[in-house]
C-alpha atoms as a PDB file:
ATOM      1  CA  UNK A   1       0.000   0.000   0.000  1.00  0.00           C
ATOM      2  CA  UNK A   2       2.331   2.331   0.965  1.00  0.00           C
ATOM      3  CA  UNK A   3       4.551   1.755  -2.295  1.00  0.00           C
ATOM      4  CA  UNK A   4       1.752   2.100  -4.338  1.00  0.00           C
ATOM      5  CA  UNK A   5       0.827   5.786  -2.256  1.00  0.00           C
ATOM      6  CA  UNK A   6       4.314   6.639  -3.030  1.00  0.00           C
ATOM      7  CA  UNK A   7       4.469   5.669  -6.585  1.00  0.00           C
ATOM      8  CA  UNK A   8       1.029   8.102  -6.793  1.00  0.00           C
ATOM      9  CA  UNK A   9       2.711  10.838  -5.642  1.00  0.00           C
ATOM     10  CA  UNK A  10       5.707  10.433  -7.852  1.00  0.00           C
ATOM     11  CA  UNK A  11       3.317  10.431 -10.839  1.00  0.00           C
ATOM     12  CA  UNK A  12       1.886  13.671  -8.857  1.00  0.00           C
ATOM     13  CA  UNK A  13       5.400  15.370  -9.113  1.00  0.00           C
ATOM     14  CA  UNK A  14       5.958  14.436 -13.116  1.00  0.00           C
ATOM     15  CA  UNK A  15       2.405  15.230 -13.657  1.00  0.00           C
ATOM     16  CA  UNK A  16       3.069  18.992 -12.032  1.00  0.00           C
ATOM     17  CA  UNK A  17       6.127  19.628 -13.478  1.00  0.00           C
ATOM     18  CA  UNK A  18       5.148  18.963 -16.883  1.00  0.00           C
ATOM     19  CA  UNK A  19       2.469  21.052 -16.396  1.00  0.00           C
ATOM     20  CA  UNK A  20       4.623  23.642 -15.672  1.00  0.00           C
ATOM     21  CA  UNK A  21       6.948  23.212 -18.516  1.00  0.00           C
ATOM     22  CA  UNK A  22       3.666  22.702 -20.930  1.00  0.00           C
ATOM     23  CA  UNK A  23       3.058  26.239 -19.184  1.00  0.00           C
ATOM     24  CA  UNK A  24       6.190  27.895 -19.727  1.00  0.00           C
ATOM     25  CA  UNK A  25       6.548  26.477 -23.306  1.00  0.00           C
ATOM     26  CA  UNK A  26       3.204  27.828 -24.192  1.00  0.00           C
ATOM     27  CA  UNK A  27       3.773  31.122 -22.695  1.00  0.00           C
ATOM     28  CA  UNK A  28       7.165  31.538 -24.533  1.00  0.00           C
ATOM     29  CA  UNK A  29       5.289  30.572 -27.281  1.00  0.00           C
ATOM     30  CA  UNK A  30       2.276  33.038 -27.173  1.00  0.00           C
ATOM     31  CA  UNK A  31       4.552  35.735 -26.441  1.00  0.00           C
ATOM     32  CA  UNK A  32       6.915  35.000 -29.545  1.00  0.00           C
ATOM     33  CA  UNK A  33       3.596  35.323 -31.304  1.00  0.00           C
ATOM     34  CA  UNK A  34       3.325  38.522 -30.382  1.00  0.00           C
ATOM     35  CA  UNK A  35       0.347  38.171 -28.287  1.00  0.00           C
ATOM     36  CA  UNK A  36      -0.155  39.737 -25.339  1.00  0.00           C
ATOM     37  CA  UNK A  37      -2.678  40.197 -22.936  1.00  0.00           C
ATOM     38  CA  UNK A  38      -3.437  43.585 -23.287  1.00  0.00           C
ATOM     39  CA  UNK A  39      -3.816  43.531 -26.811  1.00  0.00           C
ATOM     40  CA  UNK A  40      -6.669  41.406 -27.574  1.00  0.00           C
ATOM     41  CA  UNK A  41      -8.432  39.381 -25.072  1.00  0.00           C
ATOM     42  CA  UNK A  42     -10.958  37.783 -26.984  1.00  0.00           C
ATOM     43  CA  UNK A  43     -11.486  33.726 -27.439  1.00  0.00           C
ATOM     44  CA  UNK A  44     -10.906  33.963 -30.660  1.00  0.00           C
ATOM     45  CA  UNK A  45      -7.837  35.872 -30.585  1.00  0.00           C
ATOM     46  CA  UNK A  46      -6.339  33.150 -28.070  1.00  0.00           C
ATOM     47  CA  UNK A  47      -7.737  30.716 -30.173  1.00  0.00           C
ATOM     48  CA  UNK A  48      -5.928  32.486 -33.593  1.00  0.00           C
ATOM     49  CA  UNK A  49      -2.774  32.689 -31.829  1.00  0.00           C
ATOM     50  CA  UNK A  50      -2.115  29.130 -30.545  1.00  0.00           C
ATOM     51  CA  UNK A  51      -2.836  28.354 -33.997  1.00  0.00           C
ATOM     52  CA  UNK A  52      -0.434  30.899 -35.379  1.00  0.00           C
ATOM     53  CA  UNK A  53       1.826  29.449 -32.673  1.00  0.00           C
ATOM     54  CA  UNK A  54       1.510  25.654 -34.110  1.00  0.00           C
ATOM     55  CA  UNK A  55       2.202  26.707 -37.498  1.00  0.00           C
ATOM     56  CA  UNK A  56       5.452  29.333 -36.833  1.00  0.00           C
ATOM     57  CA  UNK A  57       6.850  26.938 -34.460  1.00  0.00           C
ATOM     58  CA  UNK A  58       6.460  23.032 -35.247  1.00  0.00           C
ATOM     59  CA  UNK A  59       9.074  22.380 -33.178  1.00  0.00           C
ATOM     60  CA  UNK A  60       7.414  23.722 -30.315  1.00  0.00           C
ATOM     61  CA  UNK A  61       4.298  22.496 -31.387  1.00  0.00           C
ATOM     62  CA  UNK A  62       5.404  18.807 -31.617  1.00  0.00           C
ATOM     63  CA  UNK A  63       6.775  19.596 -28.558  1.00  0.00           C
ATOM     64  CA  UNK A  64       3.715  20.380 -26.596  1.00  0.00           C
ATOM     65  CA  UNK A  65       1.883  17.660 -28.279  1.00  0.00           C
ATOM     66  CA  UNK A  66       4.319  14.979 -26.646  1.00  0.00           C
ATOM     67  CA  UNK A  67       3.839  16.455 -23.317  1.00  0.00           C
ATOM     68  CA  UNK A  68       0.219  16.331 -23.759  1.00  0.00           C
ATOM     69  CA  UNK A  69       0.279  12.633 -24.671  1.00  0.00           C
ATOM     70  CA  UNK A  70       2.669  12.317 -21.759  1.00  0.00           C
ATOM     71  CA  UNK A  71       0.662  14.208 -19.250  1.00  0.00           C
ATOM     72  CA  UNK A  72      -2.190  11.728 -20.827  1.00  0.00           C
ATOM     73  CA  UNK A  73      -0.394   8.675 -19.905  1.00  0.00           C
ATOM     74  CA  UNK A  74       0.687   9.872 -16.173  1.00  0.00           C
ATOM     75  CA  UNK A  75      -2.870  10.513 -15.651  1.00  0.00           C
ATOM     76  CA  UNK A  76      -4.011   7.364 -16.554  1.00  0.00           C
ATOM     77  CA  UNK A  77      -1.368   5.436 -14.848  1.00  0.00           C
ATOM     78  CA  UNK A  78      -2.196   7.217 -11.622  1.00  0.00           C
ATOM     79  CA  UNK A  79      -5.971   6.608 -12.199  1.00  0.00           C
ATOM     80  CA  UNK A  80      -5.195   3.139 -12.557  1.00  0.00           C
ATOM     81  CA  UNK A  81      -3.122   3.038  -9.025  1.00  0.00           C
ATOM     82  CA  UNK A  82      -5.376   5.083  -7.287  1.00  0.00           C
ATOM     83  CA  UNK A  83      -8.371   2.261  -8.699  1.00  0.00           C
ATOM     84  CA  UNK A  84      -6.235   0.216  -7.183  1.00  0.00           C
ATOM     85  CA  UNK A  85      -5.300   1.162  -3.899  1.00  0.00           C
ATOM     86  CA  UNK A  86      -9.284   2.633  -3.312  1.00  0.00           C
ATOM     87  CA  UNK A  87     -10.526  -1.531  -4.120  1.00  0.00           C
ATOM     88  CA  UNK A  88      -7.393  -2.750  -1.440  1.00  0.00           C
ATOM     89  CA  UNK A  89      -8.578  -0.377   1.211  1.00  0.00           C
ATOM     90  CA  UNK A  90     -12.460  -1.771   0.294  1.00  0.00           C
ATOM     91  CA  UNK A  91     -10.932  -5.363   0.313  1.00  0.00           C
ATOM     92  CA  UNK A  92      -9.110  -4.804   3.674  1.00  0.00           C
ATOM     93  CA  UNK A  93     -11.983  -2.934   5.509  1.00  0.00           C
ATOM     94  CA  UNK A  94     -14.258  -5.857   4.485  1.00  0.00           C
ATOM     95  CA  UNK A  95     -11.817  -8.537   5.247  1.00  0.00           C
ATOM     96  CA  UNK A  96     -11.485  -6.931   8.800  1.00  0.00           C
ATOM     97  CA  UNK A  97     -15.205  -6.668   8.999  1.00  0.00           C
ATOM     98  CA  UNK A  98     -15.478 -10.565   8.904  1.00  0.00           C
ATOM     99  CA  UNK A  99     -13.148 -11.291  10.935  1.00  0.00           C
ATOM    100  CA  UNK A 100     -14.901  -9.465  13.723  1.00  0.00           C
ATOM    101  CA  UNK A 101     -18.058 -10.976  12.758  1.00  0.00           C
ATOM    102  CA  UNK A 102     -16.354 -14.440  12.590  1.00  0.00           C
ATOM    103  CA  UNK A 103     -14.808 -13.896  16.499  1.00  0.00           C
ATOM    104  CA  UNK A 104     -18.085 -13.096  17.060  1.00  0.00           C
ATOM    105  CA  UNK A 105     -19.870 -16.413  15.849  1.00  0.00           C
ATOM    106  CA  UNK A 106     -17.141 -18.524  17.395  1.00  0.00           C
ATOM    107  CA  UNK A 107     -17.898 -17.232  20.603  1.00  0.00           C
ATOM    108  CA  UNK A 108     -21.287 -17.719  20.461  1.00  0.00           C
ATOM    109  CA  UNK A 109     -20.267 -21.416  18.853  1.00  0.00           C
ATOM    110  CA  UNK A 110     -18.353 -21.903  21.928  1.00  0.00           C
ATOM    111  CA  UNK A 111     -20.991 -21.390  24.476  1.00  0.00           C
ATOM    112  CA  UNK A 112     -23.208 -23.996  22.281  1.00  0.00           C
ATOM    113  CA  UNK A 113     -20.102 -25.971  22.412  1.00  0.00           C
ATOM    114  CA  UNK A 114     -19.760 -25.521  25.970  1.00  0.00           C
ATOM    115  CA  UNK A 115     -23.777 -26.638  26.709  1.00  0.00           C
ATOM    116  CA  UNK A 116     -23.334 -29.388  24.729  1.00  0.00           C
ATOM    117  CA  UNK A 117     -20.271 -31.199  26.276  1.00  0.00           C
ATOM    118  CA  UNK A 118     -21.904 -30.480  29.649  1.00  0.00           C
ATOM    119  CA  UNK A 119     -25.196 -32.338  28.545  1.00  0.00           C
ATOM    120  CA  UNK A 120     -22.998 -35.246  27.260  1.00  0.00           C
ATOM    121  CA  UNK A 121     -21.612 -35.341  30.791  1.00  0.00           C
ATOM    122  CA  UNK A 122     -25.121 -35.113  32.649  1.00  0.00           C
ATOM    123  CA  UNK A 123     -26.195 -37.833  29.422  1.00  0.00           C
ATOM    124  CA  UNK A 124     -23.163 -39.762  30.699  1.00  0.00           C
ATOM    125  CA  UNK A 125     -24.228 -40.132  34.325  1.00  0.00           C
ATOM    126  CA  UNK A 126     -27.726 -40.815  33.471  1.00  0.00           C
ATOM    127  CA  UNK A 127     -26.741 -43.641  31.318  1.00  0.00           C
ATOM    128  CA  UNK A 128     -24.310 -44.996  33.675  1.00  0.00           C
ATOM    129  CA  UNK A 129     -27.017 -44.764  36.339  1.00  0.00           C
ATOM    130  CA  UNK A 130     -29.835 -46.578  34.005  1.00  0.00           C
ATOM    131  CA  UNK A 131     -26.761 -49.307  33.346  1.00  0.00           C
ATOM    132  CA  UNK A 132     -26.603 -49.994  37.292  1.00  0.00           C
ATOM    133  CA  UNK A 133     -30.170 -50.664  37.151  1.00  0.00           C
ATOM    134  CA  UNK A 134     -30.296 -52.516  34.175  1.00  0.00           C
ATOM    135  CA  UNK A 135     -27.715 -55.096  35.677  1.00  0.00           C
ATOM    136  CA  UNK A 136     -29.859 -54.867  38.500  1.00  0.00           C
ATOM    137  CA  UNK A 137     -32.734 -55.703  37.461  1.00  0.00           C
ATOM    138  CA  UNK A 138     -32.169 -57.934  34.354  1.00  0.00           C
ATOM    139  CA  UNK A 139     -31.503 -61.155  36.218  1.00  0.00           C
ATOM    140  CA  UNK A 140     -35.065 -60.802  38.111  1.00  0.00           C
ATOM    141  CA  UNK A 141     -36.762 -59.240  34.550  1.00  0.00           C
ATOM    142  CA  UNK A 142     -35.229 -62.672  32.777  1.00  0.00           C
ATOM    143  CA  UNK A 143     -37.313 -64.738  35.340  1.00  0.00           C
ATOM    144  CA  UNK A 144     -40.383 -62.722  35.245  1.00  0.00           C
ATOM    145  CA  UNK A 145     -40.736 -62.446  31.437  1.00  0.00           C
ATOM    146  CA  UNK A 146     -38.190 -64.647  30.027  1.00  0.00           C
ATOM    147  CA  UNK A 147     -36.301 -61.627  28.162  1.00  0.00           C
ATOM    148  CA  UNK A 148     -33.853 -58.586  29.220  1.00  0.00           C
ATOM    149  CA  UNK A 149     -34.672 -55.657  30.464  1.00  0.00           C
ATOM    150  CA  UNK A 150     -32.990 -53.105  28.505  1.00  0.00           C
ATOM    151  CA  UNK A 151     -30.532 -53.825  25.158  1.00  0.00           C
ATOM    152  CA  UNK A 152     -28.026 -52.122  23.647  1.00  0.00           C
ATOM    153  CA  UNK A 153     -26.415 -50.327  26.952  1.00  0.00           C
ATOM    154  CA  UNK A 154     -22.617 -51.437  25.446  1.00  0.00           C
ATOM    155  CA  UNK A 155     -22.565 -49.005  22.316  1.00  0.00           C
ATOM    156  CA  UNK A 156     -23.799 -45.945  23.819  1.00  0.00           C
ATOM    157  CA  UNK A 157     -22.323 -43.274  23.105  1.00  0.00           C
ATOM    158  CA  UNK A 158     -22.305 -39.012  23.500  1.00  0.00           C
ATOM    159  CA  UNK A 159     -21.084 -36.139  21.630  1.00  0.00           C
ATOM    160  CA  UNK A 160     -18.292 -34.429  22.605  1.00  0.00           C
ATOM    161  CA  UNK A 161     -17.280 -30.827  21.492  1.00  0.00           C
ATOM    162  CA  UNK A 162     -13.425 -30.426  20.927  1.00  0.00           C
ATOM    163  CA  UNK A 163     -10.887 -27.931  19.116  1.00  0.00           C
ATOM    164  CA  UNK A 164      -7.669 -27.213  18.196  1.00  0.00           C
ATOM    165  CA  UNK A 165      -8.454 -23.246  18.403  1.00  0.00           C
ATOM    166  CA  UNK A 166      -8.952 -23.825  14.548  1.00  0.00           C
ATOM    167  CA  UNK A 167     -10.947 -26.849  13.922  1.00  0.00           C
ATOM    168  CA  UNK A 168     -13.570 -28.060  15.698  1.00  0.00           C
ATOM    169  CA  UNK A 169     -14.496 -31.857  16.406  1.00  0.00           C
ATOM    170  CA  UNK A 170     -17.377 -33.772  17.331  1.00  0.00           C
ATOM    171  CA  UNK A 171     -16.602 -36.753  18.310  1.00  0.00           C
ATOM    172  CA  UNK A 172     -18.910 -40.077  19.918  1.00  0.00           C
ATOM    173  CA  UNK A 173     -17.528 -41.099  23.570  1.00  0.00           C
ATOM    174  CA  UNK A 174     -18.779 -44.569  24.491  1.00  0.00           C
ATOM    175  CA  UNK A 175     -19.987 -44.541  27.853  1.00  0.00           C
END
């Protein structure tokens, strides 16, 4: 950014000072012409002595004309850097935007994150607690109707929330 703020105001400096030598080349000429202000002020005097100008002097007149296709250029190189540092600025801001509004949604992801691992654990303990009574009970259940009491209490499993600080996991704990 900043080499592209100092190339602009590089193309500032050439810009000004062939602006000023356009200047004083057009002055020299207009007063080789024999025009001055107090003679005739009118547009169309002006106008009648840059031509005058062109045709006495090609030299100078060739001379202005690359300066104006210079001055041209400049200008459009410095539009073209000044495009570009205006869409980096836009591209930064809005890059700096999401990141606050990511830090933001991870935070809030972290307190779900945070409720759900602490369900898991309360999930945990209830499970535990139903497998105590299931081994409990089953042996008496098996007499009484010939069949267990409760199935499936050996692949039970909760989520569990974890991260890196970059990734985040969910992963099944068996209980």
């Amino acid at each position: 950014m900043e080499k592209i703020q100092a190339n602009i105001k590089e193309l500032n400096s050439q810009i000004q000072a062939l602006q000023e030598e356009r200047a004083a080349l057009t002055n020299t000429a207009l007063t080789n012409t024999n025009v001055e202000s107090g003679e005739n002020d009118s547009a169309l005097a002006i106008v009648e002595a840059y031509r005058r100008q062109a045709r006495e002097n090609p030299q100078i007149a060739a001379e202005l004309q690359g300066i104006d296709r210079a001055l041209a250029f400049l200008e459009k190189q410095k539009h073209q850097r000044q495009t570009y540092l205006n869409q980096s600025e836009v591209f930064s801001k809005s890059l700096s935007q999401q990141e606050e509004e990511l830090e933001a949604a991870k935070k809030i992801a972290q307190t779900h994150a945070q409720r759900v691992n602490q369900l898991a654990g309360e999930l945990a303990t209830e499970i535990k607690l139903l497998k105590a009574c299931a081994d409990e009970l089953t042996p008496m259940y098996w007499q009484v109707y010939y069949k267990p009491f409760i199935t499936g209490l050996k692949t039970i499993s909760v989520p569990h929330v974890r991260s890196d600080r970059e990734v985040w996991t969910i992963v099944n704990r068996i209980v």
